[in-house]
Protein backbone atom coordinates (compact mmCIF):
# COMPACT_ATOMS: atom_id res chain seq x y z
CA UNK A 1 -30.98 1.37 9.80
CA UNK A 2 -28.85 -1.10 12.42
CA UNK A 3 -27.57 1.33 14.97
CA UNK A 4 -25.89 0.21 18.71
CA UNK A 5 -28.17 1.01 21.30
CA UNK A 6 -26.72 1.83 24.81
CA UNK A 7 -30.18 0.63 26.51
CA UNK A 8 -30.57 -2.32 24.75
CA UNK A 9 -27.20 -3.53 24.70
CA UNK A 10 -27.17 -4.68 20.84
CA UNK A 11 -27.60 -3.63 17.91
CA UNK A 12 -31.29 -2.60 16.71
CA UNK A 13 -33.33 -1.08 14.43
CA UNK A 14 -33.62 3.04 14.25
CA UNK A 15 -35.59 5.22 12.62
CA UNK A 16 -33.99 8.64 11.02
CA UNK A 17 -35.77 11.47 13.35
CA UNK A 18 -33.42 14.13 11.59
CA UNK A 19 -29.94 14.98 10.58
CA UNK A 20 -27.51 13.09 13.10
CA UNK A 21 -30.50 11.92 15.31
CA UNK A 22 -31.82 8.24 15.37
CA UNK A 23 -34.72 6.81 17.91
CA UNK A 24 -34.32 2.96 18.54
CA UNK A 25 -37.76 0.86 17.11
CA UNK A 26 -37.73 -1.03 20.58
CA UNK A 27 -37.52 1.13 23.20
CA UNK A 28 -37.35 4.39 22.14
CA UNK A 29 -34.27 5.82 23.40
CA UNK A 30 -32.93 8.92 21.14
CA UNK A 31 -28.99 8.09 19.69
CA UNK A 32 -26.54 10.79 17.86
CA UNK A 33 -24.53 10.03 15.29
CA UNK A 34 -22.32 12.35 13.83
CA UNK A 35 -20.85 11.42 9.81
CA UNK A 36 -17.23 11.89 9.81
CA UNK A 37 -16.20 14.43 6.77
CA UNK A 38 -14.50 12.64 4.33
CA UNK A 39 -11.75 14.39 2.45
CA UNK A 40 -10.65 13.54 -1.59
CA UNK A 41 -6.99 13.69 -2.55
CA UNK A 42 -4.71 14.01 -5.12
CA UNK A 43 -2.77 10.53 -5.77
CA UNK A 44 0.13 10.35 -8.13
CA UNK A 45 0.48 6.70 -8.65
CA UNK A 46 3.53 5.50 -10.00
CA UNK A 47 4.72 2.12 -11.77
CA UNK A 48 8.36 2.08 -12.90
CA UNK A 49 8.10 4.75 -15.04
CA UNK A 50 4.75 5.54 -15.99
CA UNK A 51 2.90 7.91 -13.64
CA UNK A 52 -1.34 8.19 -13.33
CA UNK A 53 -3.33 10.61 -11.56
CA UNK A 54 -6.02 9.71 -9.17
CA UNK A 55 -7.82 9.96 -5.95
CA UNK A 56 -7.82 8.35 -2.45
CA UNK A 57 -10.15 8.97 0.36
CA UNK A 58 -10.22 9.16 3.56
CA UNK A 59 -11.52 10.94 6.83
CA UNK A 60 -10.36 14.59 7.59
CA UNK A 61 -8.69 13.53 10.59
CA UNK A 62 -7.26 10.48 9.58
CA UNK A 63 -3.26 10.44 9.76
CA UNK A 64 -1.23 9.90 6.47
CA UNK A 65 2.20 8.42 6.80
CA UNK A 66 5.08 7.65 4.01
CA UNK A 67 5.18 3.83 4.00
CA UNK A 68 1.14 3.22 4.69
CA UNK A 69 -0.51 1.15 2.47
CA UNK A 70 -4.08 2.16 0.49
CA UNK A 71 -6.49 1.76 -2.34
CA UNK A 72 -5.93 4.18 -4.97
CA UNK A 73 -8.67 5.22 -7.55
CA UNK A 74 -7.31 5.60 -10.72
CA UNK A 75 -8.98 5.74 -14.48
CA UNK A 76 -7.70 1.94 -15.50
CA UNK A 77 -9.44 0.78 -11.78
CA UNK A 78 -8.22 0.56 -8.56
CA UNK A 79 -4.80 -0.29 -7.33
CA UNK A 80 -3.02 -0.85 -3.70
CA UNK A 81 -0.45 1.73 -3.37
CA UNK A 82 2.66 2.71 -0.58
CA UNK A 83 2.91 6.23 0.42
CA UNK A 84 6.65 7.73 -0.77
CA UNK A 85 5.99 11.09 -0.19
CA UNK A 86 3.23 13.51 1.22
CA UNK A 87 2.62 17.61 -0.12
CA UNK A 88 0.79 19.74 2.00
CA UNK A 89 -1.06 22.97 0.97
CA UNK A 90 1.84 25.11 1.60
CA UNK A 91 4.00 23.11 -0.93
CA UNK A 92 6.03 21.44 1.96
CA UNK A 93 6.98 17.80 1.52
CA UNK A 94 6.38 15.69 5.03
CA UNK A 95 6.51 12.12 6.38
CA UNK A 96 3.28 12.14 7.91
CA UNK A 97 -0.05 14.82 8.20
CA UNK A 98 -3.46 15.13 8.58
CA UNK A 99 -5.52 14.60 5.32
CA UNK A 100 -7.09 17.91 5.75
CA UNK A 101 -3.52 19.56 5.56
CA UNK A 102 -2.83 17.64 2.38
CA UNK A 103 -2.72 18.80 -1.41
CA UNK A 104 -1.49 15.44 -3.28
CA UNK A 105 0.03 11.94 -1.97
CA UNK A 106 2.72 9.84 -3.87
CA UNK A 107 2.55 6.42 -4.57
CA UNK A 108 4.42 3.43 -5.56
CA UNK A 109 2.48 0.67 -6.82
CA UNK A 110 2.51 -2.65 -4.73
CA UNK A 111 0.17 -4.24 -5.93
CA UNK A 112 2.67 -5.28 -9.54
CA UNK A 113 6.11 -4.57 -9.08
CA UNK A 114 9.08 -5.28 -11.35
CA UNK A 115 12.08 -6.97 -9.54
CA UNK A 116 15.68 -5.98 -10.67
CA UNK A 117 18.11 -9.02 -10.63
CA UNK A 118 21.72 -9.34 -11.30
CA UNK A 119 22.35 -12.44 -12.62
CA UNK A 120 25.88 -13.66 -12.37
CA UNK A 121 26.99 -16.48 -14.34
CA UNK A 122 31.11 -16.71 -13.64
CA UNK A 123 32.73 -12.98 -14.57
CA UNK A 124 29.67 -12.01 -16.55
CA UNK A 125 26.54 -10.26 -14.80
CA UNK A 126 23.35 -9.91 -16.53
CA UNK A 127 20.93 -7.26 -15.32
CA UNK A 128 17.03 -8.49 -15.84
CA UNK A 129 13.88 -7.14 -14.58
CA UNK A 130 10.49 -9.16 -14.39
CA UNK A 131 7.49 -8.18 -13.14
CA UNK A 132 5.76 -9.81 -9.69
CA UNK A 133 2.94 -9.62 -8.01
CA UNK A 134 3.60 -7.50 -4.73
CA UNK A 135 3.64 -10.40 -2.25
CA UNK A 136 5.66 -12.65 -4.10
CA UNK A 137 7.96 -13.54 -1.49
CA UNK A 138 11.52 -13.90 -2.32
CA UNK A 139 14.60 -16.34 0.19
CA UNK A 140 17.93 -16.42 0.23
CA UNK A 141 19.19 -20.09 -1.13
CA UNK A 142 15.64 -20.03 -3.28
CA UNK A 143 16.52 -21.34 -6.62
CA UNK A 144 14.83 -19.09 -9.70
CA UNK A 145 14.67 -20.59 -13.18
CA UNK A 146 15.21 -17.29 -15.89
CA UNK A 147 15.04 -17.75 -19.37
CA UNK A 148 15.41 -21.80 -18.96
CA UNK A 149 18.57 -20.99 -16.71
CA UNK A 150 18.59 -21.85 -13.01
CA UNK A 151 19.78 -19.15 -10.28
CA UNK A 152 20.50 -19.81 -6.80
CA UNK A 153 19.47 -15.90 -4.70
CA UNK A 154 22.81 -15.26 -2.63
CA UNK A 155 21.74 -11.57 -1.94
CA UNK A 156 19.07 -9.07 -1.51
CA UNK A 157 18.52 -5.72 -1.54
CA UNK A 158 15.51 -4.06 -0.12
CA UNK A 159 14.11 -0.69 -0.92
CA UNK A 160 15.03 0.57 2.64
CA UNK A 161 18.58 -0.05 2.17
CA UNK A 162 19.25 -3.16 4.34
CA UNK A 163 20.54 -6.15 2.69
CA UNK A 164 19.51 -9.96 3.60
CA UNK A 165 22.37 -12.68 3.15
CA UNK A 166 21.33 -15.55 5.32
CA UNK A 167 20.01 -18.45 4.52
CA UNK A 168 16.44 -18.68 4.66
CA UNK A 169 15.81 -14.37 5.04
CA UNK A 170 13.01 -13.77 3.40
CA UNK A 171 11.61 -10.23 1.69
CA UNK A 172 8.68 -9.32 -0.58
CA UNK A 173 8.74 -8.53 -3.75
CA UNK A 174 7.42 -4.86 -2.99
CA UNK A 175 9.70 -4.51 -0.43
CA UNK A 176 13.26 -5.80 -2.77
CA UNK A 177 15.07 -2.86 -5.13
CA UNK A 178 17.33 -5.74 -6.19
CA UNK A 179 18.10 -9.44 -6.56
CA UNK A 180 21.40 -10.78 -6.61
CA UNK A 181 21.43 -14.27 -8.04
CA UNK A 182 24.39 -17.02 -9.09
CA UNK A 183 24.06 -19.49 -11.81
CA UNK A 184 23.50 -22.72 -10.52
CA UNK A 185 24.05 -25.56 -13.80
């Protein structure tokens, strides 16, 4: 096993002496190296409507916060996931925590997300929802093409309640609860 040895300087080779202990193959020196617990979660993953239970983990003492990104295991594979809420033991719902407080983390898939648009076309607005991949990256004055029918973005919405109307602004699709887009002939 590579370990970094403080008399060398770099990293060498070590042989296992016991549990935590490692001596270095060139000179000998004795290093300690303690395995951080890991702790397994509950993760309710969420896509649009359909829910899945799975499992993240991560160290006992790492910090979970809402809005982090991580890899969830779930039955149909693994998936990249945002944090939307966070239960602790005691039932309590909070922003952030250590994992070993934690019961079960929510998620909202990022990895495939659908995008809600409403589509205007002169006093008539269409509602339509497609599904992206999460860094699709959506601009203001970005011409879309929907069913063979061109839209010109004039608005968007993003999930944290801000909404970007000049030219150029630019959000992901992971990051958008809504598209507001004028027919352009």
């Amino acid at each position: 096993m590579e370990i970094y040895c403080d008399t060398c300087g770099d990293f060498t080779k070590h042989e296992f002496v016991k549990e935590g202990l490692y001596r270095c193959s060139l000179c000998g020196t004795y290093s300690q190296i303690t395995q951080k617990k890991e702790a397994e979660l509950k993760a309710i993953f969420s896509t649009g409507a359909e829910t899945e239970i799975g499992r993240i983990k991560v160290e006992e003492d790492a910090e979970i916060a809402k809005g982090e990104e991580m890899i969830v295991d779930l039955e149909s594979g693994s998936k990249i996931g945002r944090v939307t809420a966070i239960q602790l033991r005691d039932g309590r719902v909070v922003e952030f925590s250590k994992a070993k407080e934690v019961s079960a983390v929510w998620f909202r898939n990022v990895g495939e997300v659908y995008v809600k648009f409403s589509l205007h076309k002169r006093s008539v607005t269409t509602p339509y929802k497609a599904l992206f991949d999460g860094e699709t990256e959506f601009s203001i004055g970005e011409t879309i093409e929907v069913e063979k029918k061109r839209f010109r973005i004039h608005r968007i919405k993003l999930l944290d309640g801000r909404v970007l109307r000049r030219e150029g602004e630019k959000a992901l699709a992971k990051d958008i609860k809504r598209v507001y887009a004028t027919y352009t002939p």
